[in-house]
Protein backbone atom coordinates (compact mmCIF):
# COMPACT_ATOMS: atom_id res chain seq x y z
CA UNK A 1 49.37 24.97 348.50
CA UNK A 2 50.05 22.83 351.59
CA UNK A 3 49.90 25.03 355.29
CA UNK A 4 51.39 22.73 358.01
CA UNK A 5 49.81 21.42 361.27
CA UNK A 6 51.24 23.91 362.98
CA UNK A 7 49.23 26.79 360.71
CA UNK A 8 46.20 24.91 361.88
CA UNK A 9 46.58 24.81 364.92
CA UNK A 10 47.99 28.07 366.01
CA UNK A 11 44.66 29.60 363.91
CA UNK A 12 42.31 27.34 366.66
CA UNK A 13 44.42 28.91 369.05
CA UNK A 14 43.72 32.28 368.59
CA UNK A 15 40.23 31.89 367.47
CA UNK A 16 39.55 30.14 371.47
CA UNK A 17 41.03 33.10 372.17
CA UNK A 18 38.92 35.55 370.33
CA UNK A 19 35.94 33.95 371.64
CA UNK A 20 37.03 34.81 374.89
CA UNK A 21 38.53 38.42 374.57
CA UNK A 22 35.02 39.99 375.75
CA UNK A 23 35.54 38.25 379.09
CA UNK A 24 38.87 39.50 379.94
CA UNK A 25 39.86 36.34 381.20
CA UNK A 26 42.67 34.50 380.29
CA UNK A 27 42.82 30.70 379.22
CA UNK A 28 44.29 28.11 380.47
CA UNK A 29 47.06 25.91 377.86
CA UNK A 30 44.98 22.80 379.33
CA UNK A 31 41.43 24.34 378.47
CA UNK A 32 42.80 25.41 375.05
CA UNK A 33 44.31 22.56 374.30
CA UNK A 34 41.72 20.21 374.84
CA UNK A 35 38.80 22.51 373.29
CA UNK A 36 40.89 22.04 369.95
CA UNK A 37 42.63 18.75 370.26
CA UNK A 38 45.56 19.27 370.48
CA UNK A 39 48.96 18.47 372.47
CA UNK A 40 49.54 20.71 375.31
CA UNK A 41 53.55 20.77 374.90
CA UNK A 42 52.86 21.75 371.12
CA UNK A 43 50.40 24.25 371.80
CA UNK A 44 52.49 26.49 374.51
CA UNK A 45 55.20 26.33 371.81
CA UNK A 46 52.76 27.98 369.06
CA UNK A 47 51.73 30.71 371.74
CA UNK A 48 55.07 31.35 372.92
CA UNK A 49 55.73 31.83 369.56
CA UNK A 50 52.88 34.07 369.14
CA UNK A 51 53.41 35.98 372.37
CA UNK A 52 56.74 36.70 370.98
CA UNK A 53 55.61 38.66 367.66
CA UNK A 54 52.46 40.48 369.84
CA UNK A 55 49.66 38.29 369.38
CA UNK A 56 48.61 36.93 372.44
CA UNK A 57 49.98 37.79 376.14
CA UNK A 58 50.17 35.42 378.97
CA UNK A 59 49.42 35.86 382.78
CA UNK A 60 50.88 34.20 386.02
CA UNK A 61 49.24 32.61 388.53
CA UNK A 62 46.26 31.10 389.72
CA UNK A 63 44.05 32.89 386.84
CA UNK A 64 46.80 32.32 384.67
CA UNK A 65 46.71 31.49 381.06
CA UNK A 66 46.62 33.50 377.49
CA UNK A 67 45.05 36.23 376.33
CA UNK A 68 44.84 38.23 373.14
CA UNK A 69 47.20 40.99 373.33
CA UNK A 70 45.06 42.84 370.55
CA UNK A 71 41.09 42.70 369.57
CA UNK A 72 39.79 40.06 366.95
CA UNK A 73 39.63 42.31 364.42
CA UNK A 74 43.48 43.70 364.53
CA UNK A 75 44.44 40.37 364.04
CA UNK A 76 44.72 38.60 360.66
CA UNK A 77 44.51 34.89 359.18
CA UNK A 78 47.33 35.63 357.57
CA UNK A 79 49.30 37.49 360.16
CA UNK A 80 49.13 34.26 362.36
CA UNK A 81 49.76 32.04 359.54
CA UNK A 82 52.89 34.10 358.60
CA UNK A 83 53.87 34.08 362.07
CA UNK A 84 54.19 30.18 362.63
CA UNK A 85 54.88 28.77 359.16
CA UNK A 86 56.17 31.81 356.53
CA UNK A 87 54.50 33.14 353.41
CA UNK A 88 50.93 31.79 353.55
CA UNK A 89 52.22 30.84 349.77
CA UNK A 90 55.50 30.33 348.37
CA UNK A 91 57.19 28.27 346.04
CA UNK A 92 60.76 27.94 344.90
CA UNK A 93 60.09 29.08 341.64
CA UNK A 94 59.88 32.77 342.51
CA UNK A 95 64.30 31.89 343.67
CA UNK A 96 64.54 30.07 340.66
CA UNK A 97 66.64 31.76 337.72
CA UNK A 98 65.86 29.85 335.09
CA UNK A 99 61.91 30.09 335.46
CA UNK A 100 60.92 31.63 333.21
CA UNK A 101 59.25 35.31 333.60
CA UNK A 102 55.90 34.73 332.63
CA UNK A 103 55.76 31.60 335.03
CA UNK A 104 57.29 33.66 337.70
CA UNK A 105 54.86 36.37 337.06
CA UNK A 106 51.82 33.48 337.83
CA UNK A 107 53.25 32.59 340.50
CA UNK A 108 53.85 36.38 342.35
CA UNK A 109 50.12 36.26 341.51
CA UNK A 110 49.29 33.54 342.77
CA UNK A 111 51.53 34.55 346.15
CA UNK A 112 49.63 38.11 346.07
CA UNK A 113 45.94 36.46 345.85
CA UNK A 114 46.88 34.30 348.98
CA UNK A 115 48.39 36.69 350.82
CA UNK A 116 45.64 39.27 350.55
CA UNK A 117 42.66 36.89 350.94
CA UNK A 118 44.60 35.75 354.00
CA UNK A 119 45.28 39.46 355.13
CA UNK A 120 41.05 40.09 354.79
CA UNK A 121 39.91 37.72 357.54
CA UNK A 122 40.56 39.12 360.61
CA UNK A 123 39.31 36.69 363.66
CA UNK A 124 36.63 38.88 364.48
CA UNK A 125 35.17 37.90 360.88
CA UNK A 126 35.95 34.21 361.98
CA UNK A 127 33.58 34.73 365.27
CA UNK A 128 30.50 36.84 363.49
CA UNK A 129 30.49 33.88 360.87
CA UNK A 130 30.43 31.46 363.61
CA UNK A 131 27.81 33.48 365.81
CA UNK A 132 25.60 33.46 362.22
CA UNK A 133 26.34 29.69 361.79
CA UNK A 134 23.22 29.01 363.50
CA UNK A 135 20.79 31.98 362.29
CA UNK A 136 18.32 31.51 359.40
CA UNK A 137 18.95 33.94 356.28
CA UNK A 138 15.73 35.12 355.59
């Protein structure tokens, strides 16, 4: 299973975002952008891509930039992933009339696994593991 660049970088996108839904204040594309490495141009298509389909909302002006348009945890891995590239898996097998059944059958499990381990993580899941990255387990 191969996820394009996009898929990648659309996820940074909305976890900088996350991490700054408590504030109420929108990013910048520039701040964004840079925090993540990666092209301005590229990145303002991803969010108006995800602004489109609810995920993140953008204001004018001076204070300008994006915002979630939902909390961290309404918003999956695999919603965003979905949004910007398709099914987080597919194949062309599952189209494919002469594969046969039992292959096909792998393979819509395979697509289910992905999909719901995908659909679990929710970005507020992404931030608490990153808060904890630092904390010992005792």
């Amino acid at each position: 299973m191969k996820l394009t660049v996009k898929s990648d970088y659309a996820t940074r996108a909305v976890l900088g975002l996350a991490a700054a839904y408590g504030s109420g204040k929108a990013v910048r594309v520039d701040e964004l952008a840079k925090r993540n490495g990666v092209s301005k141009n590229y990145l303002v298509q991803i969010l108006i891509e995800l602004k489109a389909r609810g995920i993140v909302k953008s204001l004018r002006g001076k204070d300008g930039g994006y915002l979630l348009a939902k909390r961290p945890s309404e918003i999956s891995f695999g919603e965003v992933i979905r949004i910007v590239h398709g099914e987080v898996y597919d194949t062309p097998a599952l189209a494919d009339d002469n594969c046969p059944v039992e292959l096909k059958d792998a393979w819509r499990r395979l697509q289910s696994a992905a999909t719901s381990a995908s659909d679990e993580i929710t970005f507020q899941t992404l931030l608490d593991q990153g808060n904890n990255a630092g904390m010992y387990q005792i």
